[in-house]
PDB file of N, CA and C in Angstrom:
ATOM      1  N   UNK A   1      45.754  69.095 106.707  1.00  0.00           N
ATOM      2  CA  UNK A   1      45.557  69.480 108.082  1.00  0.00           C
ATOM      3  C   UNK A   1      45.318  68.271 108.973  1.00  0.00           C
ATOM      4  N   UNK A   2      44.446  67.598 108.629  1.00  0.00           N
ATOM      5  CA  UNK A   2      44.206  65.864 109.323  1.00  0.00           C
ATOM      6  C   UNK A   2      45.573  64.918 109.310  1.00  0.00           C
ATOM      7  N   UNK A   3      46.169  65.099 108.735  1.00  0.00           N
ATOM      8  CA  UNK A   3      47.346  64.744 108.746  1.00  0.00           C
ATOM      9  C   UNK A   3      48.222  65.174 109.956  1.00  0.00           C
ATOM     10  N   UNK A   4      48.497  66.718 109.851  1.00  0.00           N
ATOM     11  CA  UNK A   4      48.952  67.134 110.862  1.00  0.00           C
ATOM     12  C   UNK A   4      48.454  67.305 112.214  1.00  0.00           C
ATOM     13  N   UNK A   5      47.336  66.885 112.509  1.00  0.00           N
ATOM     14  CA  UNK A   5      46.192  66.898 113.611  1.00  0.00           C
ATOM     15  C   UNK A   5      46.895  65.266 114.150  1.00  0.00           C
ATOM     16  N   UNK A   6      47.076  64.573 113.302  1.00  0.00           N
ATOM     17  CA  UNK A   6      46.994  63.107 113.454  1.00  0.00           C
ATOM     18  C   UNK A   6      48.490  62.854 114.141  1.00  0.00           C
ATOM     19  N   UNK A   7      49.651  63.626 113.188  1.00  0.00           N
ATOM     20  CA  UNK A   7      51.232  63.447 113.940  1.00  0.00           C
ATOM     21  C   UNK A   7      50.610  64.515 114.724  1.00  0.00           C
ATOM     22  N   UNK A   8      50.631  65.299 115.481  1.00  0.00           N
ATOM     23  CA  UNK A   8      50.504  66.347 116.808  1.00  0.00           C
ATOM     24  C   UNK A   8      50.252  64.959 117.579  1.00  0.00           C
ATOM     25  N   UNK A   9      48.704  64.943 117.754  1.00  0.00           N
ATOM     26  CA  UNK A   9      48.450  64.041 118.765  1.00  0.00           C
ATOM     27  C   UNK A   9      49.280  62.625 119.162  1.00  0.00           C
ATOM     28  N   UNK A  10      49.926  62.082 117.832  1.00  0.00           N
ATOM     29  CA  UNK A  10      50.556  60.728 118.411  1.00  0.00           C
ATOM     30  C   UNK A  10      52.031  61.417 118.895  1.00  0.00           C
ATOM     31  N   UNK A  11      52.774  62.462 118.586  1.00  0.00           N
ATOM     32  CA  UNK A  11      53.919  62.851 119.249  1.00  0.00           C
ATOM     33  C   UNK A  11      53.467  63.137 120.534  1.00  0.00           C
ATOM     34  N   UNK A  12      52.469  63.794 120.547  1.00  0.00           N
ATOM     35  CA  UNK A  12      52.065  64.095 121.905  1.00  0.00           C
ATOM     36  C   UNK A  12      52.086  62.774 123.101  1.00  0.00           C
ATOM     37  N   UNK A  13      51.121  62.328 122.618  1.00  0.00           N
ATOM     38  CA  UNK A  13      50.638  60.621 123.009  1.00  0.00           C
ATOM     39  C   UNK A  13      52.243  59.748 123.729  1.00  0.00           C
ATOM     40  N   UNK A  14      52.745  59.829 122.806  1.00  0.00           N
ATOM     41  CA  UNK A  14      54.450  59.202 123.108  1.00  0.00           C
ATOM     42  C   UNK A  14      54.949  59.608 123.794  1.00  0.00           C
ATOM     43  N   UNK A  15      55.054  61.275 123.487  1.00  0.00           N
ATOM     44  CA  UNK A  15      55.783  62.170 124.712  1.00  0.00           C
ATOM     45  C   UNK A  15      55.136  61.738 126.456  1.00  0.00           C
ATOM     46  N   UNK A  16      53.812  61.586 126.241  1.00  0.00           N
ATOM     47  CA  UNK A  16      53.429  61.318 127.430  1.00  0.00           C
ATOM     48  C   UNK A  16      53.406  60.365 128.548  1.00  0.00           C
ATOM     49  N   UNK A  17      53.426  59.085 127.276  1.00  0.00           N
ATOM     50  CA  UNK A  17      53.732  57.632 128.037  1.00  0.00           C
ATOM     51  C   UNK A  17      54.993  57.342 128.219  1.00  0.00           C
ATOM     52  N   UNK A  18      56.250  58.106 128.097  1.00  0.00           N
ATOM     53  CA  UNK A  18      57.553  58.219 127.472  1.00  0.00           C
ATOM     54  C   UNK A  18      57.926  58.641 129.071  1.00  0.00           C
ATOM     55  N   UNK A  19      57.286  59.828 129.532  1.00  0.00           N
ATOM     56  CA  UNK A  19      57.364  60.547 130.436  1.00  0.00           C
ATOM     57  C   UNK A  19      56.452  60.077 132.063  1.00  0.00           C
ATOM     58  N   UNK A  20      55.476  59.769 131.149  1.00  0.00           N
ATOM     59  CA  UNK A  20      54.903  59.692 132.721  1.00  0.00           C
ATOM     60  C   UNK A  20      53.944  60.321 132.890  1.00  0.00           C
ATOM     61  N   UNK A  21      53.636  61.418 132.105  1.00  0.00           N
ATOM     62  CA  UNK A  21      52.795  62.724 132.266  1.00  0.00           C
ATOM     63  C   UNK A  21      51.850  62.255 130.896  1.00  0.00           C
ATOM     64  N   UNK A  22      50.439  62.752 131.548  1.00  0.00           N
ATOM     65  CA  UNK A  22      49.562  62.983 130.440  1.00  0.00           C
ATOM     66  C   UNK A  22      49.079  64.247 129.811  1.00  0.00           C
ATOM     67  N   UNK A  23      49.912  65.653 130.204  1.00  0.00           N
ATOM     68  CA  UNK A  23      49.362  66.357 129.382  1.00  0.00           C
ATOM     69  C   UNK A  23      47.919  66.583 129.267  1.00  0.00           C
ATOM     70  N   UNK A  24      47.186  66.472 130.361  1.00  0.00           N
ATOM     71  CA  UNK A  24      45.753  66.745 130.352  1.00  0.00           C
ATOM     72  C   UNK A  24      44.955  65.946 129.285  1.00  0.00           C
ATOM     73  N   UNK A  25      45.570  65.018 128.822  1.00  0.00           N
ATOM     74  CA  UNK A  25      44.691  64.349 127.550  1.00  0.00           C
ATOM     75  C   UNK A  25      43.554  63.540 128.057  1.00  0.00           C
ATOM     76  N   UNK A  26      43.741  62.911 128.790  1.00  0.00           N
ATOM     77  CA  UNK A  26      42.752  61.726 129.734  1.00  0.00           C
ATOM     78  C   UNK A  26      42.253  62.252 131.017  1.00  0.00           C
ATOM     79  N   UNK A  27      42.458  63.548 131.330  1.00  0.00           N
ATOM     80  CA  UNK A  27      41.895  63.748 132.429  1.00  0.00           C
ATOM     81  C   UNK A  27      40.649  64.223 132.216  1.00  0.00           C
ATOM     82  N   UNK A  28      39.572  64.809 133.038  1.00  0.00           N
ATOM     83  CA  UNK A  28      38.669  65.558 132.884  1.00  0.00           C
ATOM     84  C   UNK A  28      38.282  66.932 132.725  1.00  0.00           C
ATOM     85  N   UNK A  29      38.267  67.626 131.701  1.00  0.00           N
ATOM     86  CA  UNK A  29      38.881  68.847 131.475  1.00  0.00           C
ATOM     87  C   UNK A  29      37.483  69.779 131.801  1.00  0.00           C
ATOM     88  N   UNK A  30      36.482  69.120 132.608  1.00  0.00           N
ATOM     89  CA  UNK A  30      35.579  70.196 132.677  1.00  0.00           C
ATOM     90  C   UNK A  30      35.068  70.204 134.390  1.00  0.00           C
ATOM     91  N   UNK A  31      35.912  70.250 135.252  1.00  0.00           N
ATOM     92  CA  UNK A  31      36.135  70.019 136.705  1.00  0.00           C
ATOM     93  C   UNK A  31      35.337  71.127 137.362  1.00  0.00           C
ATOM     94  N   UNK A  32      35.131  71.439 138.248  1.00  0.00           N
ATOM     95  CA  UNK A  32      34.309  71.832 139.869  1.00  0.00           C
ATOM     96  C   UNK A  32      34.661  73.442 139.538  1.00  0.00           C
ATOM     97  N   UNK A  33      35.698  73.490 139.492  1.00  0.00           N
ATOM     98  CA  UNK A  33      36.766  74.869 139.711  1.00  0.00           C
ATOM     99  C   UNK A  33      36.477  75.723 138.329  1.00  0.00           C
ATOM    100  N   UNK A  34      36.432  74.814 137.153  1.00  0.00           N
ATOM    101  CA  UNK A  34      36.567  75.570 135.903  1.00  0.00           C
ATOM    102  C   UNK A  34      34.466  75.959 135.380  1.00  0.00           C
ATOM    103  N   UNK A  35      33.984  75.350 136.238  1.00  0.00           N
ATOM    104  CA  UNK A  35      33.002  75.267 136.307  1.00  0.00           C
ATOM    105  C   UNK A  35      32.379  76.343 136.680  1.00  0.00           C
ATOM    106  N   UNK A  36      32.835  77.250 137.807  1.00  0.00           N
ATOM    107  CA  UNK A  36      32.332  77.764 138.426  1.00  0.00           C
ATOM    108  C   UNK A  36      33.325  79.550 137.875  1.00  0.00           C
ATOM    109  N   UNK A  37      33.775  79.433 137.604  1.00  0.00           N
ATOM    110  CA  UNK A  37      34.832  80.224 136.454  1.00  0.00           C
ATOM    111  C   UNK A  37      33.811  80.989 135.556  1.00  0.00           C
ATOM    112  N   UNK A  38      33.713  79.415 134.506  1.00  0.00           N
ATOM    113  CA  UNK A  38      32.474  79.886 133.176  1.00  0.00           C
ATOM    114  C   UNK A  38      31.501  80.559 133.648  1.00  0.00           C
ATOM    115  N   UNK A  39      30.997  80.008 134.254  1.00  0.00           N
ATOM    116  CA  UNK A  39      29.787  80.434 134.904  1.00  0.00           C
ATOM    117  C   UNK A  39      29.612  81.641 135.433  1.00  0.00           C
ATOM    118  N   UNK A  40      30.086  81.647 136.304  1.00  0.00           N
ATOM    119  CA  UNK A  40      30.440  83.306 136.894  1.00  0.00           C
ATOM    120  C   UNK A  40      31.080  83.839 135.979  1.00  0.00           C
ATOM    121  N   UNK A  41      31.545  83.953 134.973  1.00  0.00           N
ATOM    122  CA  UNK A  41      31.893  84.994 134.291  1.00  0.00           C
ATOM    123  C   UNK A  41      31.091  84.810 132.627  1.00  0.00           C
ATOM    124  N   UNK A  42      30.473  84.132 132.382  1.00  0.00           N
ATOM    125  CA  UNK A  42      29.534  84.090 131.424  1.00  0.00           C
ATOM    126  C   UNK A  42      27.934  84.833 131.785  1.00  0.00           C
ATOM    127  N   UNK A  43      27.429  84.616 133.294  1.00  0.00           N
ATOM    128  CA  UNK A  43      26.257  85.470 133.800  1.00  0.00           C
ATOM    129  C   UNK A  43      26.680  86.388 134.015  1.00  0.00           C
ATOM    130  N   UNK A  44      28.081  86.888 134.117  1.00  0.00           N
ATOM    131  CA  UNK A  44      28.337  88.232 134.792  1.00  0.00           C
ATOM    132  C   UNK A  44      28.529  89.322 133.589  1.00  0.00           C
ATOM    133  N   UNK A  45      29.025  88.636 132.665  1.00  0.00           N
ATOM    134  CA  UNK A  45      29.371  89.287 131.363  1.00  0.00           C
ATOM    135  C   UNK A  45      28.132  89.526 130.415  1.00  0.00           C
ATOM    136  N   UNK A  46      27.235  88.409 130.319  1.00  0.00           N
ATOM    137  CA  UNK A  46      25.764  88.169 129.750  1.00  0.00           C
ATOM    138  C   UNK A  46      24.830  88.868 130.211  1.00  0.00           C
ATOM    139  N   UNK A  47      25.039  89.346 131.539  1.00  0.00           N
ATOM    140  CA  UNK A  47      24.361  90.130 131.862  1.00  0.00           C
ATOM    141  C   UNK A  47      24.582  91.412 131.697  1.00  0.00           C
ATOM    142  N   UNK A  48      25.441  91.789 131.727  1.00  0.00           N
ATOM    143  CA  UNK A  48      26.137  93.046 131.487  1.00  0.00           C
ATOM    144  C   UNK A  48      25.686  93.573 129.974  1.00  0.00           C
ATOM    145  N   UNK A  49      25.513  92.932 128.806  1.00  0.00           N
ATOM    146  CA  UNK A  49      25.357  93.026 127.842  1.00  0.00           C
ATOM    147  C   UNK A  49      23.456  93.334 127.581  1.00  0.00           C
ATOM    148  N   UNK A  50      23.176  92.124 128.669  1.00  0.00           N
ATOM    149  CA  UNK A  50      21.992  92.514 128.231  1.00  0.00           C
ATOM    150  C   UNK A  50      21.403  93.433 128.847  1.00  0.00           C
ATOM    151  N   UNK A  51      21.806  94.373 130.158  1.00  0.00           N
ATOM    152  CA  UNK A  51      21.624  95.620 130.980  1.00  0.00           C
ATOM    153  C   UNK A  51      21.648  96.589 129.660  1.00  0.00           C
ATOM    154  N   UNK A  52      23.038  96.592 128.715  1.00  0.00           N
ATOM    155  CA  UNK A  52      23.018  97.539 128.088  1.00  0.00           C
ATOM    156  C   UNK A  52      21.954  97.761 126.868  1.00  0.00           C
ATOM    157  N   UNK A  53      21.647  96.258 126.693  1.00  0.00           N
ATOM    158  CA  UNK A  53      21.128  96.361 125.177  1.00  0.00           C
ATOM    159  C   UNK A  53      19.617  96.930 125.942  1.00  0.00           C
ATOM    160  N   UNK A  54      19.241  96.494 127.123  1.00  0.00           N
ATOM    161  CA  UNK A  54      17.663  96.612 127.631  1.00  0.00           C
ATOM    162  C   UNK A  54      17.188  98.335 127.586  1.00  0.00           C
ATOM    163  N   UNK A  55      18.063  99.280 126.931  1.00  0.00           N
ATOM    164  CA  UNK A  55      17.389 100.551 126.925  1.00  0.00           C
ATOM    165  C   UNK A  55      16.869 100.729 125.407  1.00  0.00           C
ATOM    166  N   UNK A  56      16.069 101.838 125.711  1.00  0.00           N
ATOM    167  CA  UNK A  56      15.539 102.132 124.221  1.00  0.00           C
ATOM    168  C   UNK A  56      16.332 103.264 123.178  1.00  0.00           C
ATOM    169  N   UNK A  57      16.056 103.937 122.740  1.00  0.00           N
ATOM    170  CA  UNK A  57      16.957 104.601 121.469  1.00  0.00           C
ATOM    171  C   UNK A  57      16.630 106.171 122.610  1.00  0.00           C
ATOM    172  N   UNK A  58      15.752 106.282 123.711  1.00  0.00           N
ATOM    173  CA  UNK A  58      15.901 107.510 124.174  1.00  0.00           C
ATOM    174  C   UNK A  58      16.991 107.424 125.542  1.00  0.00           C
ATOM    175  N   UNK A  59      17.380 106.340 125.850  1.00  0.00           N
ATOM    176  CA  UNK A  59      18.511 105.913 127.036  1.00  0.00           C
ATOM    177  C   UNK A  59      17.395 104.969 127.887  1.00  0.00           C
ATOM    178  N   UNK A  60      16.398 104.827 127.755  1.00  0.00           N
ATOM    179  CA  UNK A  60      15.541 105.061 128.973  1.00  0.00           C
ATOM    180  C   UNK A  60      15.412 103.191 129.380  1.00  0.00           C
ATOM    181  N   UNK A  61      15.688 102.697 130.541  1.00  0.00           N
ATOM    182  CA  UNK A  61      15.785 101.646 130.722  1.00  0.00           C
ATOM    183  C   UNK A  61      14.650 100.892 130.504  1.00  0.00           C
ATOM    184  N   UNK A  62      14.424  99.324 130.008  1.00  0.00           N
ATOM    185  CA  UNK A  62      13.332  98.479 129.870  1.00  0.00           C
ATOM    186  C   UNK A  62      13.306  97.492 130.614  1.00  0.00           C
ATOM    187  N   UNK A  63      12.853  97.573 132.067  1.00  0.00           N
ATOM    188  CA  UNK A  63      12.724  96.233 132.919  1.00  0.00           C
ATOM    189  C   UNK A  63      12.193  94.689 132.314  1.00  0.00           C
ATOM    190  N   UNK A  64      11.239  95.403 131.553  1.00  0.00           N
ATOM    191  CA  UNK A  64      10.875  94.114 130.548  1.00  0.00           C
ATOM    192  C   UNK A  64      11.715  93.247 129.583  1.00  0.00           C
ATOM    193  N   UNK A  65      12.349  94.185 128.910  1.00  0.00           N
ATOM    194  CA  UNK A  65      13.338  93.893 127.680  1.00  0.00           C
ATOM    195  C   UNK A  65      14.342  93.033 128.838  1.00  0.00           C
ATOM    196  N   UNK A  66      14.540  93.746 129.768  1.00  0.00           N
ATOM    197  CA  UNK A  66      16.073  92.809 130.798  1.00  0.00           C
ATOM    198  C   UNK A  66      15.620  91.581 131.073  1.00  0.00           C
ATOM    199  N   UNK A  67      14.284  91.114 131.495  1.00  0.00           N
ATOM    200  CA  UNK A  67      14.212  90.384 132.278  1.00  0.00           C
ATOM    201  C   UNK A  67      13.786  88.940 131.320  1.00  0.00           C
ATOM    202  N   UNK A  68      13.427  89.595 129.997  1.00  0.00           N
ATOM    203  CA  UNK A  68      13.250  88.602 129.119  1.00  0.00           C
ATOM    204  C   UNK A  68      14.584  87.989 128.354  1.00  0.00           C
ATOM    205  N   UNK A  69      15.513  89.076 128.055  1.00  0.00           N
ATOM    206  CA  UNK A  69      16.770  88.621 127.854  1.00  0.00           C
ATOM    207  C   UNK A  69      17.641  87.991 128.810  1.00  0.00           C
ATOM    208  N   UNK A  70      17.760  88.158 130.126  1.00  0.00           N
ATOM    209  CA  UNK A  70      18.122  87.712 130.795  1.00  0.00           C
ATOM    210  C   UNK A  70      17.898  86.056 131.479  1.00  0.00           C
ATOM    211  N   UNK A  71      16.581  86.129 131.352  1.00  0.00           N
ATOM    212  CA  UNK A  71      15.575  84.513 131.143  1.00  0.00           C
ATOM    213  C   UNK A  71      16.347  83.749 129.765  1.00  0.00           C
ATOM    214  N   UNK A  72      16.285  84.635 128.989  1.00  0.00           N
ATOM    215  CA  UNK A  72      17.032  83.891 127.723  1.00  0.00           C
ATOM    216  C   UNK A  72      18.657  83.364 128.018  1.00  0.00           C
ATOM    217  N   UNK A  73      19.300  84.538 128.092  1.00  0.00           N
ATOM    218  CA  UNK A  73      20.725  83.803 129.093  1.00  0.00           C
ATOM    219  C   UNK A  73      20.721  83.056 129.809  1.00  0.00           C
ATOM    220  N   UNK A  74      20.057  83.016 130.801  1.00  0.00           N
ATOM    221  CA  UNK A  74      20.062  81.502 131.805  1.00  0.00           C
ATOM    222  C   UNK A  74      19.831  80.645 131.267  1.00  0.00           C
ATOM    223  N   UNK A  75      18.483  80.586 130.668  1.00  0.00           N
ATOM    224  CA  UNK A  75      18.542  78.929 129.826  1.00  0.00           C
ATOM    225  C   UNK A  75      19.584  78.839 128.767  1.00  0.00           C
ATOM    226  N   UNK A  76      20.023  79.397 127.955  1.00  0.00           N
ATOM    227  CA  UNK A  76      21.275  78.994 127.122  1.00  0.00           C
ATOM    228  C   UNK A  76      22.708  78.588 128.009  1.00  0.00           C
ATOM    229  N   UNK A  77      22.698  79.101 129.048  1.00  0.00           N
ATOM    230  CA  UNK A  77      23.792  79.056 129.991  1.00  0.00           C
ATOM    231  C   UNK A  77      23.689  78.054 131.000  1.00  0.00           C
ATOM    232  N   UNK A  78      22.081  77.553 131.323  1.00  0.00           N
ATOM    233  CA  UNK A  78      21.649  76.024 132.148  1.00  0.00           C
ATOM    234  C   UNK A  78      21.819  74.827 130.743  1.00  0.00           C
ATOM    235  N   UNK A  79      21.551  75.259 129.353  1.00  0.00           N
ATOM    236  CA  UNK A  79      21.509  73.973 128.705  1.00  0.00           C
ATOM    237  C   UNK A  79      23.070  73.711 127.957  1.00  0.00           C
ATOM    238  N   UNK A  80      23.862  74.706 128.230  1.00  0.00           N
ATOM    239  CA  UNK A  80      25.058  74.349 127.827  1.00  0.00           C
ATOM    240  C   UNK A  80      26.429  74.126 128.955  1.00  0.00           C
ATOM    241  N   UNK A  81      25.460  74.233 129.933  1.00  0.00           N
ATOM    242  CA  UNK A  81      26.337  73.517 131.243  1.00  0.00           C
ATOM    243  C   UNK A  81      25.884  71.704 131.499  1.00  0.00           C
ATOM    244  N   UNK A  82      24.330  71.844 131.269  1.00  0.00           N
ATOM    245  CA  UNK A  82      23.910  70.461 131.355  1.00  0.00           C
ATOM    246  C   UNK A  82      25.078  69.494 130.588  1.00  0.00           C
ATOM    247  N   UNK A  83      24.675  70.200 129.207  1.00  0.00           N
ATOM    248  CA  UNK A  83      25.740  69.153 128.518  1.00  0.00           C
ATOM    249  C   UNK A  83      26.748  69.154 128.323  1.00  0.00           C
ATOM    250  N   UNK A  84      27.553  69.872 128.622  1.00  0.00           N
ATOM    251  CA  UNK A  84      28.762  69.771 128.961  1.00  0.00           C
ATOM    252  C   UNK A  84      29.171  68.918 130.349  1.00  0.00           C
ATOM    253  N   UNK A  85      28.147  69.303 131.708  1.00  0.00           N
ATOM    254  CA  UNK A  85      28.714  68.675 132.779  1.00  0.00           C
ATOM    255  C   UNK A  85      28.552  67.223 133.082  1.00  0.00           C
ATOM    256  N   UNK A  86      27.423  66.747 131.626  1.00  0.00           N
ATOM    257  CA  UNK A  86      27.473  65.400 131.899  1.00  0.00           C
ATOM    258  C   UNK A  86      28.790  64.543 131.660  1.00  0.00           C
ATOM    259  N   UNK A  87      28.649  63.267 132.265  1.00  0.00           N
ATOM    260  CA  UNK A  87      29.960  62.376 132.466  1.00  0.00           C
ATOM    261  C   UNK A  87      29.649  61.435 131.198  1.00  0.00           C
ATOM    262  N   UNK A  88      30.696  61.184 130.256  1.00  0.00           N
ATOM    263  CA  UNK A  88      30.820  60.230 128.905  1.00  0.00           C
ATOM    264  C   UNK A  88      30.424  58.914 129.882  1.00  0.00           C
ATOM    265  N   UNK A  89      29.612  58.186 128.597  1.00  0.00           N
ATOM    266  CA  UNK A  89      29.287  56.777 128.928  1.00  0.00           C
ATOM    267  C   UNK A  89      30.378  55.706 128.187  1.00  0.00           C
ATOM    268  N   UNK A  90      31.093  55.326 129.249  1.00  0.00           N
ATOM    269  CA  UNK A  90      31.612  54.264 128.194  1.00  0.00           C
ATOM    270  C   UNK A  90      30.975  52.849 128.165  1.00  0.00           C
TER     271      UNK A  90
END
């Protein structure tokens, strides 16, 4: 498989300098736009999930249960934007 991981990328690589085009390889693939994408649709969906899970076995809704799961989503969803949105050090 590393093998074939290894020719992909250098055909790729060639094709690109060959052409002119980079094929998104060197650009920044985690931009303003795609940002705001995840996001809004990771709280919108995360939440949604945890609305449903927040009732009890009689239907009956748990403001508590939501608001603690929901606290939990944000921080998993603030610490995996942090690191992702940071910029590589070269």
């Amino acid at each position: 498989m590393a093998l074939v991981a290894r020719r992909t990328n250098l055909l790729l690589n060639q094709c690109a300098s060959r052409n002119g085009a980079n094929f998104g390889l060197n650009t920044q693939m985690w931009d303003t736009k795609r940002q705001i994408v995840w996001l809004a649709a990771g709280i919108s969906f995360g939440t949604w999930i945890v609305y449903v899970d927040s009732r009890d076995d009689m239907g009956k809704f748990d403001p508590e249960v939501f608001v603690f799961w929901e606290l939990v989503l944000l921080a998993i969803i603030g610490a995996l934007f942090y690191l992702y949105s940071r910029k590589k050090r070269q």
